[in-house]
N, C-alpha and C. Protein backbone atom coordinates (compact mmCIF):
# COMPACT_ATOMS: atom_id res chain seq x y z
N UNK A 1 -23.05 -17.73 23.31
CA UNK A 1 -22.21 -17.16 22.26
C UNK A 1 -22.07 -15.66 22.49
N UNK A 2 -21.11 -15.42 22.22
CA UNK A 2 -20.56 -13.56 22.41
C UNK A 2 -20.00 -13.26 21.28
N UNK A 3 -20.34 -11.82 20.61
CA UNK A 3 -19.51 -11.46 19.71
C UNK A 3 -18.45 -9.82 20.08
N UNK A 4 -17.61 -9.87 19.84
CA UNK A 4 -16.43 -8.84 19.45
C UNK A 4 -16.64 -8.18 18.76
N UNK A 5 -17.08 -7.04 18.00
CA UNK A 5 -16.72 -6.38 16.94
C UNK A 5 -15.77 -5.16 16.69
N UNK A 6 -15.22 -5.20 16.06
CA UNK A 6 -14.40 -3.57 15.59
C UNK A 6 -14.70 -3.14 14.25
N UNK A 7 -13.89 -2.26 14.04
CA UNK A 7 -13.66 -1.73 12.31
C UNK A 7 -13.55 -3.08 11.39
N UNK A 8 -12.94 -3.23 11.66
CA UNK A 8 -12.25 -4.56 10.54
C UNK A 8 -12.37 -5.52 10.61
N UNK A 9 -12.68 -6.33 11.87
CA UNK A 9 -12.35 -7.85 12.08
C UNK A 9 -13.80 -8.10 13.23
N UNK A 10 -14.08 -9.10 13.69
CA UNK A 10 -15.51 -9.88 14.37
C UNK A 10 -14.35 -11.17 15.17
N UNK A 11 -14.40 -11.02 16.28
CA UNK A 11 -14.01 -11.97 16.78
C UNK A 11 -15.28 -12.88 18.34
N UNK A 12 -16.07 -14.17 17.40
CA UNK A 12 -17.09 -14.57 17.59
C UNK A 12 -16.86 -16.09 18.86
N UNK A 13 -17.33 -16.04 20.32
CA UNK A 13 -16.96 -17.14 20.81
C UNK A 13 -17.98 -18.55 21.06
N UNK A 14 -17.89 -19.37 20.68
CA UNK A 14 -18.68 -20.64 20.36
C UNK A 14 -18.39 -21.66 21.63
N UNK A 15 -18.88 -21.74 22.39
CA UNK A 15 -18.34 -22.83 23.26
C UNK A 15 -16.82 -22.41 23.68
N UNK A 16 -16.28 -23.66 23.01
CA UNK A 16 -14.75 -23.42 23.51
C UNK A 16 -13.96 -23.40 22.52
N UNK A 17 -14.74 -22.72 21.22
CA UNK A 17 -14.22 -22.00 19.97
C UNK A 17 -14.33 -20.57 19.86
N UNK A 18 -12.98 -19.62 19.18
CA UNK A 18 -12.77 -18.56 19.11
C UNK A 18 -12.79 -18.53 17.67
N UNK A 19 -13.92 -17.99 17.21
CA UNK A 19 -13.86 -17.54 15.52
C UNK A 19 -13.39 -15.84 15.36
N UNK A 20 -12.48 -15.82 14.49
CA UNK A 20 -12.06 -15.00 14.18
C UNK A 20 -12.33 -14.28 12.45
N UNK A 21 -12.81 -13.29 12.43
CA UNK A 21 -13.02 -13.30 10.66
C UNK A 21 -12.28 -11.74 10.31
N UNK A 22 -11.68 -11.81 9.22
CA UNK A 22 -11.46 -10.02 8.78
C UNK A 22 -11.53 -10.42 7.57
N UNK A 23 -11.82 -8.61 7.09
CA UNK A 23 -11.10 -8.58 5.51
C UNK A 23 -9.74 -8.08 5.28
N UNK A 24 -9.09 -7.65 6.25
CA UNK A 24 -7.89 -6.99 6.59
C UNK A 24 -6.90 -7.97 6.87
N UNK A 25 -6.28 -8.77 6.00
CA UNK A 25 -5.21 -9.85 6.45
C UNK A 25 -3.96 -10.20 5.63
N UNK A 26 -3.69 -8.33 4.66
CA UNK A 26 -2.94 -8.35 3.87
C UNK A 26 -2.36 -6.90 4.11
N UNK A 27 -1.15 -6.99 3.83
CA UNK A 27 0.05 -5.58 4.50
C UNK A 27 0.70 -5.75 2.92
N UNK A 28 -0.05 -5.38 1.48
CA UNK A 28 0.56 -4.90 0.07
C UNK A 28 0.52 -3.61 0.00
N UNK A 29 1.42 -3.31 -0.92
CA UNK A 29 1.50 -1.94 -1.04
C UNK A 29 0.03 -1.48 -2.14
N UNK A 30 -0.57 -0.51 -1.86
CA UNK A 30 -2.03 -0.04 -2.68
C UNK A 30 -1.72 0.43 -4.13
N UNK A 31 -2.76 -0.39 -4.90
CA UNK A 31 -2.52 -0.09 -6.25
C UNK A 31 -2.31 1.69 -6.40
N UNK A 32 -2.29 2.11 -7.64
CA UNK A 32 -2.23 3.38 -7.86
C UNK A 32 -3.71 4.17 -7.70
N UNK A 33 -4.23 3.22 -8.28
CA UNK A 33 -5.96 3.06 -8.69
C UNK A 33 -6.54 3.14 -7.26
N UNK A 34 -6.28 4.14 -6.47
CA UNK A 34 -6.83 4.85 -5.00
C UNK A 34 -8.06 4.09 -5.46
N UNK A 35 -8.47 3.73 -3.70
CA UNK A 35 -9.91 3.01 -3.48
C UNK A 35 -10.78 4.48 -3.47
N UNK A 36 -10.40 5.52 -3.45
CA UNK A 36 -11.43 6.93 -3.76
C UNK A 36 -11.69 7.03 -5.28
N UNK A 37 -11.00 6.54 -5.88
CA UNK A 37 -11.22 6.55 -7.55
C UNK A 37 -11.90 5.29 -8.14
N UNK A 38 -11.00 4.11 -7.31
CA UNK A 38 -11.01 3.15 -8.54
C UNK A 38 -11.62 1.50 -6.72
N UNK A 39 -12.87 1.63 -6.66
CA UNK A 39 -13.37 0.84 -5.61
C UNK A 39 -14.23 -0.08 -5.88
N UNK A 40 -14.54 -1.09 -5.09
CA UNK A 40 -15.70 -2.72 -5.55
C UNK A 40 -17.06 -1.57 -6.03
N UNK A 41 -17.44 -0.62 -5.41
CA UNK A 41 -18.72 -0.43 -5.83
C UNK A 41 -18.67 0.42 -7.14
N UNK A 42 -17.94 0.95 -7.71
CA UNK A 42 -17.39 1.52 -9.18
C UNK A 42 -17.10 0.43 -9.75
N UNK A 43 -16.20 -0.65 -9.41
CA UNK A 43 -16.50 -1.81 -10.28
C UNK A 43 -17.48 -2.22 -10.30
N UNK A 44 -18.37 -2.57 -9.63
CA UNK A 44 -19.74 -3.10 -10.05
C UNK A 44 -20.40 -2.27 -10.67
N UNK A 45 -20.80 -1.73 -10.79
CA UNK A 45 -21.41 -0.42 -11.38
C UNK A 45 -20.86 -0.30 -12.83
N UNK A 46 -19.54 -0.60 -13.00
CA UNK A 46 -18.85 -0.75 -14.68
C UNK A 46 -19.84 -2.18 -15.19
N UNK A 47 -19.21 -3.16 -14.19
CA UNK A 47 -20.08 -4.63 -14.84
C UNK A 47 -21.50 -4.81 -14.94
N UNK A 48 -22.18 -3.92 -14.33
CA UNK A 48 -23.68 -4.19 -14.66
C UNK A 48 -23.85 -3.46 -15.58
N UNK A 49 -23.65 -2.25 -15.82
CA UNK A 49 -24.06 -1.28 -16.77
C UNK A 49 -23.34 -2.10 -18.15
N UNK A 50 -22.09 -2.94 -17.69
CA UNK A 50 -21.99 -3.35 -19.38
C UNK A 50 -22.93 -4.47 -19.84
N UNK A 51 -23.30 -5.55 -18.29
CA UNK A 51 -24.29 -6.33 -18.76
C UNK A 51 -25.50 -5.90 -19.48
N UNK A 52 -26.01 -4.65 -18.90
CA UNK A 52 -27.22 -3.85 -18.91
C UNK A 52 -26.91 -3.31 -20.51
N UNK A 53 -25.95 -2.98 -20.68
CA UNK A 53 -25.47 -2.24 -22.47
C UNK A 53 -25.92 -3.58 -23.08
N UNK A 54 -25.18 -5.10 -22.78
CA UNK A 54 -25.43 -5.83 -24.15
C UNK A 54 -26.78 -6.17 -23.92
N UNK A 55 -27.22 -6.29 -22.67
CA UNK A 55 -29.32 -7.01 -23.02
C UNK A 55 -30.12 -5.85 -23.78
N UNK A 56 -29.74 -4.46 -23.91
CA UNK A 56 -30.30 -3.52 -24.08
C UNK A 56 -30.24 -3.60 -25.80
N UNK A 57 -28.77 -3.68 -26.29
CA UNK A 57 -28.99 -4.14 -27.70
C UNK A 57 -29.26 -5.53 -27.95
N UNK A 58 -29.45 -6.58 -27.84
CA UNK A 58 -29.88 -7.95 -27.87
C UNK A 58 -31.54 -7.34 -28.03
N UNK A 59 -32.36 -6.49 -26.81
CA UNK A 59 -33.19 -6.50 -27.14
C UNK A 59 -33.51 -5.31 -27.99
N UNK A 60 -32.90 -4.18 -28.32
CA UNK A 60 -32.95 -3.31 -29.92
C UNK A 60 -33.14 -3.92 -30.88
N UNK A 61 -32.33 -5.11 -30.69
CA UNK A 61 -32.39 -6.12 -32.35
C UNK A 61 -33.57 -7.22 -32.37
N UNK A 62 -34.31 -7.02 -31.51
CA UNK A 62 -35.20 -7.55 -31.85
C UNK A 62 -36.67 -7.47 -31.32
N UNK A 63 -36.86 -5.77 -31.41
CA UNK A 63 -37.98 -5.40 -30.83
C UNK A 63 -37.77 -3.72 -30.82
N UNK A 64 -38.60 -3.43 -31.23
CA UNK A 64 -38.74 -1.30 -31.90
C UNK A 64 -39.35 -0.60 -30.79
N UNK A 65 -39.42 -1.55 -29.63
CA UNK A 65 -40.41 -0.79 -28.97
C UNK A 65 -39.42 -0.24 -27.24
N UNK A 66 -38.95 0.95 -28.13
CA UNK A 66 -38.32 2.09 -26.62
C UNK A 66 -38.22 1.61 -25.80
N UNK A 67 -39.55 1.69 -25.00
CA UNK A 67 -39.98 1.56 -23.68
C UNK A 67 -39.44 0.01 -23.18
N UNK A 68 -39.56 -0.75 -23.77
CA UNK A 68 -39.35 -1.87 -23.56
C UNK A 68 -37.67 -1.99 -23.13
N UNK A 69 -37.06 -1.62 -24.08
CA UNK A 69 -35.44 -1.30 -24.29
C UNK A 69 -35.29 -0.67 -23.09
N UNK A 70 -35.61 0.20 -22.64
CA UNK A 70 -35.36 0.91 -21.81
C UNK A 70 -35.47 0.29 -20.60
N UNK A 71 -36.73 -0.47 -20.33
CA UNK A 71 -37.12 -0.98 -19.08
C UNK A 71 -36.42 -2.46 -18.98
N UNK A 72 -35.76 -2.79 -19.79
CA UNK A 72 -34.52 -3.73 -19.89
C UNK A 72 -33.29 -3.51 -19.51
N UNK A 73 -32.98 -2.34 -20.24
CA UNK A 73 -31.86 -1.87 -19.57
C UNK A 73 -31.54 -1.15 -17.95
N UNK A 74 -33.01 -0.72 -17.64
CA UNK A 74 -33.01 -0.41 -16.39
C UNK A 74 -32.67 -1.76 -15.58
N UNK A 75 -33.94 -2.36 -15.43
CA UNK A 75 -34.19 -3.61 -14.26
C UNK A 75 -32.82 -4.42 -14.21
N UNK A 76 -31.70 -4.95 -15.45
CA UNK A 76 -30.51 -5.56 -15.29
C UNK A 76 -29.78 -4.43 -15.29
N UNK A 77 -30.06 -3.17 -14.81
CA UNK A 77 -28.39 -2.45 -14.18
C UNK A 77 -28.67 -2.54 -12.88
N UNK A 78 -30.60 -2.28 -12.30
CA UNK A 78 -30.35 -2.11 -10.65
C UNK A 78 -30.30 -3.67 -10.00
N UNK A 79 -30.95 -4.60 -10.79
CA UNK A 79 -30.71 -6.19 -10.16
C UNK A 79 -29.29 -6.67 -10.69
N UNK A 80 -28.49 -6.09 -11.63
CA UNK A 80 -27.12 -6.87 -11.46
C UNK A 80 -26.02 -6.04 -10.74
N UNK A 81 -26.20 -4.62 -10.82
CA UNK A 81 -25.24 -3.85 -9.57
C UNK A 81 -25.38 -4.57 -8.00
N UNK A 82 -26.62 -4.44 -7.29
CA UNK A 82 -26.18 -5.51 -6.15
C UNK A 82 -25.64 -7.32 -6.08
N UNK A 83 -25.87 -7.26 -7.23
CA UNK A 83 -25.67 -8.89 -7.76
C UNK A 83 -23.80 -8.98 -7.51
N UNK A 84 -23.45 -8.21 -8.69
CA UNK A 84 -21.91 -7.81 -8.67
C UNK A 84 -21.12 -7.71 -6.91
N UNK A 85 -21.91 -6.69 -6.68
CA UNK A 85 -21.50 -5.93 -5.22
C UNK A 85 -21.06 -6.95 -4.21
N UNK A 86 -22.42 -8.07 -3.76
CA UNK A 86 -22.20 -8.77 -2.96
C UNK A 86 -21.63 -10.42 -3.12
N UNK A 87 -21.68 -11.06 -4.45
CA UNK A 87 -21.16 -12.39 -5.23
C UNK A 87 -20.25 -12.14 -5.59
N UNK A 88 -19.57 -11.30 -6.67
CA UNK A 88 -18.35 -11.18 -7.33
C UNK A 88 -17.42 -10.10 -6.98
N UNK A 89 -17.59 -8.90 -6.51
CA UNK A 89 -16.29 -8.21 -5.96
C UNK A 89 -16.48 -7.85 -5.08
N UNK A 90 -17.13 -9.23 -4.13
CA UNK A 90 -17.02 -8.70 -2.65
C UNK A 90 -15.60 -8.96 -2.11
N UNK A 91 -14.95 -8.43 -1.10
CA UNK A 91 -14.32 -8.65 -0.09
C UNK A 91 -13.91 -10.30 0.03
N UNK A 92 -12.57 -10.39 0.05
CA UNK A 92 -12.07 -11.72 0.63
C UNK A 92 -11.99 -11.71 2.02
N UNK A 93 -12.37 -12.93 2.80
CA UNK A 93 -12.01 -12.76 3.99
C UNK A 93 -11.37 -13.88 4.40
N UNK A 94 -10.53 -13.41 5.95
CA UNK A 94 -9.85 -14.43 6.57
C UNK A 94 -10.16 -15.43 7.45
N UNK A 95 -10.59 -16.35 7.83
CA UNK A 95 -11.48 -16.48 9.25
C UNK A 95 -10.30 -18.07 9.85
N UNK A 96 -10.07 -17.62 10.95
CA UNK A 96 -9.23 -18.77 11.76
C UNK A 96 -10.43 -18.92 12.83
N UNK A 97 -10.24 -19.78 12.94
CA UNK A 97 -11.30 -20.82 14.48
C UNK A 97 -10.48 -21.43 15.77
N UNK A 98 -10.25 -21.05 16.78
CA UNK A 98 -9.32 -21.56 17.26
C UNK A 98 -10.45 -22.18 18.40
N UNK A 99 -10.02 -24.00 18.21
CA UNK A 99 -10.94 -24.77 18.47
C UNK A 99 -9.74 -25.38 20.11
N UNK A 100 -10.39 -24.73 21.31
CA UNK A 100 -9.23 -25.46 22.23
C UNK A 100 -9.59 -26.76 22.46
N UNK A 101 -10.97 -27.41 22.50
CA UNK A 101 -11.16 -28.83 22.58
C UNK A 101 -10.96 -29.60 21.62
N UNK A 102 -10.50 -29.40 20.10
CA UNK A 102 -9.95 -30.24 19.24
C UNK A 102 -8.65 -29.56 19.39
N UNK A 103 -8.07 -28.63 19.53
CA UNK A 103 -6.48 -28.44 20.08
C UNK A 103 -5.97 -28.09 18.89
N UNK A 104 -6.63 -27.16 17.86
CA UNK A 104 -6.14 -27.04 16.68
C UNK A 104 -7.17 -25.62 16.24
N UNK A 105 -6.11 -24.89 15.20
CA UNK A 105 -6.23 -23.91 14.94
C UNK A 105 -6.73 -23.64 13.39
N UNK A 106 -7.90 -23.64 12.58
CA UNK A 106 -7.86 -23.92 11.08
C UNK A 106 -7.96 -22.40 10.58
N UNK A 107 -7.16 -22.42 9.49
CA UNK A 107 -7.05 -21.01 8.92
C UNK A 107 -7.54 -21.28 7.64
N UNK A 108 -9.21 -20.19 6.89
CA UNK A 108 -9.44 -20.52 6.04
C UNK A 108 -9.39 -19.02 5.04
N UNK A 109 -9.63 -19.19 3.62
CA UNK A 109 -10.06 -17.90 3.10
C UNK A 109 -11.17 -18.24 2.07
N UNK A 110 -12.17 -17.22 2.14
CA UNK A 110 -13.35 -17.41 1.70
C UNK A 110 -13.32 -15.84 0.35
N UNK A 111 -13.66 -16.17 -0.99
CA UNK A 111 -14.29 -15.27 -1.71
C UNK A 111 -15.82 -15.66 -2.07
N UNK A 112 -15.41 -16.14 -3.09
CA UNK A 112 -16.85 -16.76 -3.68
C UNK A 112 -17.50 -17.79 -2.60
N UNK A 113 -15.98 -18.85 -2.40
CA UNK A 113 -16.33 -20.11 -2.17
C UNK A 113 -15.51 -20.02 -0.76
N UNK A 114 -15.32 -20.62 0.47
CA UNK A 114 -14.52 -21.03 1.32
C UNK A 114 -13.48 -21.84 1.05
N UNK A 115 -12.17 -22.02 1.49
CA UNK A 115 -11.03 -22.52 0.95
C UNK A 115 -10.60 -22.61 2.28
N UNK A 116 -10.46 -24.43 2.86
CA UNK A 116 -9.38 -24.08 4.15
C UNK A 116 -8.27 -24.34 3.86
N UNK A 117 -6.76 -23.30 4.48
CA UNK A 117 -6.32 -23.45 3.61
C UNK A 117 -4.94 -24.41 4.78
N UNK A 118 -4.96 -23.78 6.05
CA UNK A 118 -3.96 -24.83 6.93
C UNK A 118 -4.79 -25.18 8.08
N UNK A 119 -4.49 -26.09 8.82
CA UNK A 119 -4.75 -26.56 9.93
C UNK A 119 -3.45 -26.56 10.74
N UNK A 120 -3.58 -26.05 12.22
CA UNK A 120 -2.47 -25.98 13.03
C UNK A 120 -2.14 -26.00 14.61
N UNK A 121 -1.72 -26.91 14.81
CA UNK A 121 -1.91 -27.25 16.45
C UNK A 121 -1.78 -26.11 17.28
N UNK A 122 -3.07 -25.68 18.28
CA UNK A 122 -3.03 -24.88 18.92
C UNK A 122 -1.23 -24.96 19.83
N UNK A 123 -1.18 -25.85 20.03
CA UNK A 123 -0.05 -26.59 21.67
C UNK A 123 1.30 -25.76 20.38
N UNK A 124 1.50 -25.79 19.18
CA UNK A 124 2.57 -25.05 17.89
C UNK A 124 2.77 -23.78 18.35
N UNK A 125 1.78 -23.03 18.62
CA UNK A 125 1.96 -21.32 18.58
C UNK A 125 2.37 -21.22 20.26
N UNK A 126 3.85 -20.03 19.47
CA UNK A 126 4.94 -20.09 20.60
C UNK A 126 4.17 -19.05 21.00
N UNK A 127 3.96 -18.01 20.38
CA UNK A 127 3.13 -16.72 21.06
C UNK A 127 2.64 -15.53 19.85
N UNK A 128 1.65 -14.44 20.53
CA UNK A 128 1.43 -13.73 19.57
C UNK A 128 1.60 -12.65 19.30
N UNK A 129 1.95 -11.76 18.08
CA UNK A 129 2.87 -10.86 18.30
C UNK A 129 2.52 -9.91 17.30
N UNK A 130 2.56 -8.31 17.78
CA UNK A 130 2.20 -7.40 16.66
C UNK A 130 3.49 -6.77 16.47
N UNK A 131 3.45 -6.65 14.87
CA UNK A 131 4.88 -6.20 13.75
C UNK A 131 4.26 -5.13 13.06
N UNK A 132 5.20 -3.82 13.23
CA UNK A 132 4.69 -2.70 12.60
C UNK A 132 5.21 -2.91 11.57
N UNK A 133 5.00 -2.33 10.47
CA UNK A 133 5.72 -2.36 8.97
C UNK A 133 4.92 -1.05 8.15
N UNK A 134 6.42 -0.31 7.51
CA UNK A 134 5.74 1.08 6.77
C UNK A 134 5.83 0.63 5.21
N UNK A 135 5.08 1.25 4.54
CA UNK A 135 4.65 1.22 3.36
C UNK A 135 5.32 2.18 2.57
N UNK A 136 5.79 2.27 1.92
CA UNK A 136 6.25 3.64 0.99
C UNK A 136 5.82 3.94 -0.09
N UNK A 137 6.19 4.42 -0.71
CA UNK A 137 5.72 5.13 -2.76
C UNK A 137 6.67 4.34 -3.13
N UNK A 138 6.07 3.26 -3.88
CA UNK A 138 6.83 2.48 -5.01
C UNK A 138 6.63 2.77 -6.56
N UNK A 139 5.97 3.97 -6.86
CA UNK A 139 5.77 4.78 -8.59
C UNK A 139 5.48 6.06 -7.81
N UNK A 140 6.02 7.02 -7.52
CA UNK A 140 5.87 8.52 -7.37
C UNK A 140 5.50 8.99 -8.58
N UNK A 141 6.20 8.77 -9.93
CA UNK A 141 5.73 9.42 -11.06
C UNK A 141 3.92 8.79 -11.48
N UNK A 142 3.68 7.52 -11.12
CA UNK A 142 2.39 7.15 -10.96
C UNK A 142 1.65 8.12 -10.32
N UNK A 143 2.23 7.98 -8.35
CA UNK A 143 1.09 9.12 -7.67
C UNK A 143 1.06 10.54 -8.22
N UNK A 144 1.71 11.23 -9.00
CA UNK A 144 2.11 12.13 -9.56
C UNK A 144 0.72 12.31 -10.48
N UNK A 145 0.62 11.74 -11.41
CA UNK A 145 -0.14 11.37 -12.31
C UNK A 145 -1.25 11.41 -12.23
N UNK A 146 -1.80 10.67 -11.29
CA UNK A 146 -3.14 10.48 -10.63
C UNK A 146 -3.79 11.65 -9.98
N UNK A 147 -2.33 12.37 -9.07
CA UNK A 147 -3.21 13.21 -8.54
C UNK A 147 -3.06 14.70 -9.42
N UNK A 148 -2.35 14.86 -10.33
CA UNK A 148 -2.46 15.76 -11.42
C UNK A 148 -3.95 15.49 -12.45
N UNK A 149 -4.43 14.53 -12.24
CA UNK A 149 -6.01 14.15 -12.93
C UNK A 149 -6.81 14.44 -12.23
N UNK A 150 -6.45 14.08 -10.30
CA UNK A 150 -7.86 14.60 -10.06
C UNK A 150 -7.76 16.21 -9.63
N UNK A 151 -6.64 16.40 -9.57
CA UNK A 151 -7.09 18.21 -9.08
C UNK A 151 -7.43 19.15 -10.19
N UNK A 152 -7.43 18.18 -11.51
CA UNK A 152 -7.76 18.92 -12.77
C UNK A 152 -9.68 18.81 -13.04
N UNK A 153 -9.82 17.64 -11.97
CA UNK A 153 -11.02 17.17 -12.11
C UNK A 153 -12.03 18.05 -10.38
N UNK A 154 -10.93 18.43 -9.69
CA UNK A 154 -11.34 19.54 -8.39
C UNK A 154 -11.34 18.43 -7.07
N UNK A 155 -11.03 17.11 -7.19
CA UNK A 155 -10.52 16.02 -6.51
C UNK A 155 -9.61 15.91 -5.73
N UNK A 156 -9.80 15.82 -4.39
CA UNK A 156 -8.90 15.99 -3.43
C UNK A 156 -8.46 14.21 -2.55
N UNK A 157 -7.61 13.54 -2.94
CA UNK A 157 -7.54 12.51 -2.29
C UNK A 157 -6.96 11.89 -1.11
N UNK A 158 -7.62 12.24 0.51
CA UNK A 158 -6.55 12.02 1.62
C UNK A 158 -5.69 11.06 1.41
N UNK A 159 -4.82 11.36 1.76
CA UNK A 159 -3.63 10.25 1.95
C UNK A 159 -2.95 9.75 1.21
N UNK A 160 -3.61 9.86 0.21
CA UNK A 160 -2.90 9.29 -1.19
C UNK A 160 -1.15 9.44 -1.45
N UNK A 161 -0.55 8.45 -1.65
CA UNK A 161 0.88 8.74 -2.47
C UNK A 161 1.63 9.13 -0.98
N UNK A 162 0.98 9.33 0.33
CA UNK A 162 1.76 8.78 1.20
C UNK A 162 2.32 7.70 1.99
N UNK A 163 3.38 7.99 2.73
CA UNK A 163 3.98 6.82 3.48
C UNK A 163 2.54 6.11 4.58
N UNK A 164 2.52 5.06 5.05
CA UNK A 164 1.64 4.51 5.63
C UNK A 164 2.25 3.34 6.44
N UNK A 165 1.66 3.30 7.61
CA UNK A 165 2.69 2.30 8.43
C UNK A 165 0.83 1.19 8.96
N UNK A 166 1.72 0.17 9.28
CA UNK A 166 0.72 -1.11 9.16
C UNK A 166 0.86 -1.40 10.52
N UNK A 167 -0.27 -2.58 11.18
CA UNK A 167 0.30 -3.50 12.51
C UNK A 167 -0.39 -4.77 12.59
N UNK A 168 0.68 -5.73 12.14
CA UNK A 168 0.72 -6.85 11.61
C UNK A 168 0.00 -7.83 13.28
N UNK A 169 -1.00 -8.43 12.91
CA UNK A 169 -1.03 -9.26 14.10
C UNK A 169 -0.53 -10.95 13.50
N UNK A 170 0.20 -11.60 14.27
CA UNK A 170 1.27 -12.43 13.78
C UNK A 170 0.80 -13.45 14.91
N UNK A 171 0.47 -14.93 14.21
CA UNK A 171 0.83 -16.25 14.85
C UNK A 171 2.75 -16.48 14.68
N UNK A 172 3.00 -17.03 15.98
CA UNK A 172 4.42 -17.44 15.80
C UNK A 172 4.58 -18.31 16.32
N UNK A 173 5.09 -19.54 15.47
CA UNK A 173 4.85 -21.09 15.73
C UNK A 173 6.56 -21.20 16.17
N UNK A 174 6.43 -22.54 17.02
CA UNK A 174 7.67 -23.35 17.30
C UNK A 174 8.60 -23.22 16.43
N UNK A 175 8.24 -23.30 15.52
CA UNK A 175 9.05 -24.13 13.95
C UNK A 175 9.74 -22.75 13.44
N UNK A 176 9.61 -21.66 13.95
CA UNK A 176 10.26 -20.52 13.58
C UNK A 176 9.54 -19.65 11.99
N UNK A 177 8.25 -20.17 12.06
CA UNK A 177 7.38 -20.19 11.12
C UNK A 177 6.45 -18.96 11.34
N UNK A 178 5.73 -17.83 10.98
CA UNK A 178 4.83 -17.15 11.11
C UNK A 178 3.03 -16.91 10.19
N UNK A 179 2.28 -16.77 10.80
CA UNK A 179 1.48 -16.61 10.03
C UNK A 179 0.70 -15.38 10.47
N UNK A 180 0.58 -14.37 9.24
CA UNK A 180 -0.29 -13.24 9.47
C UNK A 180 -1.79 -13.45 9.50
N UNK A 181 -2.41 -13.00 10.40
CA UNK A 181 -3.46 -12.95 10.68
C UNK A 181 -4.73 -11.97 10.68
N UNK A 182 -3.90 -10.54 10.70
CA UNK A 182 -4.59 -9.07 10.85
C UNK A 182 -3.75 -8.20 10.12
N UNK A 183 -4.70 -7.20 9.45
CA UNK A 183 -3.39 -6.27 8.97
C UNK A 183 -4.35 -4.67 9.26
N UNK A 184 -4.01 -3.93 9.83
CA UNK A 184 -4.55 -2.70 9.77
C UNK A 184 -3.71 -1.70 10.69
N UNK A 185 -4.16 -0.55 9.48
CA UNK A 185 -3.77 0.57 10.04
C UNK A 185 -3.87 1.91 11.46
N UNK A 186 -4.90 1.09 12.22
CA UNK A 186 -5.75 1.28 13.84
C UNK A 186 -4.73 0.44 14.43
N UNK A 187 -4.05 0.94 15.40
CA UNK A 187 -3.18 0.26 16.04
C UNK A 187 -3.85 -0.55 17.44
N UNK A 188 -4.81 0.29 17.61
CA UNK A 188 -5.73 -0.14 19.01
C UNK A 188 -6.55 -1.15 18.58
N UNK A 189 -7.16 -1.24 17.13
CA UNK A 189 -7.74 -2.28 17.08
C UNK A 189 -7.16 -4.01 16.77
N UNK A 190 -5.99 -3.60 16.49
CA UNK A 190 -4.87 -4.65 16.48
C UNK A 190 -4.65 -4.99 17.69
N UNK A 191 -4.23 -4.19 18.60
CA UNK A 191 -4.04 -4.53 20.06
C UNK A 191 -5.25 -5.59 20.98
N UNK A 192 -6.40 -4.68 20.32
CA UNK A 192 -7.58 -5.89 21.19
C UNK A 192 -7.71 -7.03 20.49
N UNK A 193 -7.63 -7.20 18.82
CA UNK A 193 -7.73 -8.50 18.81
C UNK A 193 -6.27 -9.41 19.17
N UNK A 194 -5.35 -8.68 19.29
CA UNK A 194 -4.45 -9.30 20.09
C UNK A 194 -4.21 -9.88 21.47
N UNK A 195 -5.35 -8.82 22.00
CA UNK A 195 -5.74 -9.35 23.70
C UNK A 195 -6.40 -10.85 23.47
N UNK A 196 -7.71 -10.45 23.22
CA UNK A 196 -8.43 -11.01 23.04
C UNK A 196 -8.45 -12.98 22.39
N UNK A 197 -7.90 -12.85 21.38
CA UNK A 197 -7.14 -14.14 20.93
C UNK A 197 -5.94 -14.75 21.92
N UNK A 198 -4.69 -13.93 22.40
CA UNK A 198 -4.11 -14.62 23.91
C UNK A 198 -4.96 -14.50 24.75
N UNK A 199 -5.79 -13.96 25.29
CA UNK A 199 -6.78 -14.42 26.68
C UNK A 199 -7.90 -15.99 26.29
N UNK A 200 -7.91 -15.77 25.62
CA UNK A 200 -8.57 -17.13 24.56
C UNK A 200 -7.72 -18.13 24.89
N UNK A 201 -6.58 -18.19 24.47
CA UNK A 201 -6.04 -19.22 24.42
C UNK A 201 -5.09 -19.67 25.53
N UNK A 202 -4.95 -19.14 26.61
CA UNK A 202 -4.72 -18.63 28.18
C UNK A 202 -2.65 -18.58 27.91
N UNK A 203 -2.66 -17.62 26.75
CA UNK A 203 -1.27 -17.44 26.51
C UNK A 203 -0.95 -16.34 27.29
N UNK A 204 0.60 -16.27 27.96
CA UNK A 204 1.25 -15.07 28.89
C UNK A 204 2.21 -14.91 28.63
């Protein structure tokens, strides 16, 4: 077994299986709610501390003793912040397997639970192909907004509320059909798992 790694994606080889996994397999435009402001580990950190708020009065109401309260409210903010972190707003990911001795390609997505979601004949995919695509400001008066809060707050946010260009790594089937596979903004790291998956599959 050999593994691949980059920034974004793990591309893992099994025999005469090519596992492929990312969290990067979506080209949407970014909420307003910048991942510098508004990110999984700030959400978790909201949801434990509110779990941690109601055990803390549950146990006020029925027990005078501080210390106790306190050491309640501690132990369920630091055991349910990693709880949150890694079960509930972790990362979705993508993972395709491209199996050449069953001759088929399964594309699944995993949050909580794994979900496969197609199966697809390797002998289908005409070839593989990277698609740039730019992103633009779809609420300027939004990015406007946001970043008028944080420079009031001394907050400086790279990149924010700019244009951003993508590189789509793309299955392209017979059938005139496509399926995205990779999405990131590293153009080189798109490129190798682009090698890498046609040398796999002895496409030219």
């Amino acid at each position: 077994m050999s593994v691949a790694a980059n920034k974004n994606y793990t591309a893992r080889k099994e025999e005469e299986k090519l596992i492929f996994t990312t969290e990067a397999y979506r080209a949407e435009p970014d909420s307003v709610l910048h991942s510098g402001i508004y990110n999984r580990e700030f959400t978790s950190v909201l949801a434990a501390a509110t779990v941690a708020g109601m055990l803390y009065v549950i146990a006020a109401m029925n027990t005078g003793n501080t210390l106790l309260r306190s050491l309640v409210f501690l132990s369920s903010f630091a055991g349910g912040f990693p709880f949150f972190r890694k079960f509930v707003f972790k990362e979705s990911l993508m993972e395709v397997v491209f199996d050449t001795t069953a001759g088929e390609a399964k594309i699944s997505a995993a949050w909580i639970t794994k979900r496969l979601k197609e199966t697809i004949a390797i002998s289908s995919i005409r070839e593989i192909v990277i698609e740039t695509r730019k992103q633009g400001v779809e609420n300027p008066d939004a990015v406007k907004f946001v970043e008028k809060i944080s420079l009031q707050h001394g907050t400086v946010i790279p990149g924010f509320g700019k244009e951003k260009v993508f590189f789509l790594l793309k299955l392209c089937l017979k059938d005139g059909s496509e399926r995205t596979i990779y999405s990131d903004s590293t153009m080189q790291d798109v490129i190798s798992a682009h090698d890498e998956i046609k040398e796999f599959l002895g496409l030219v």
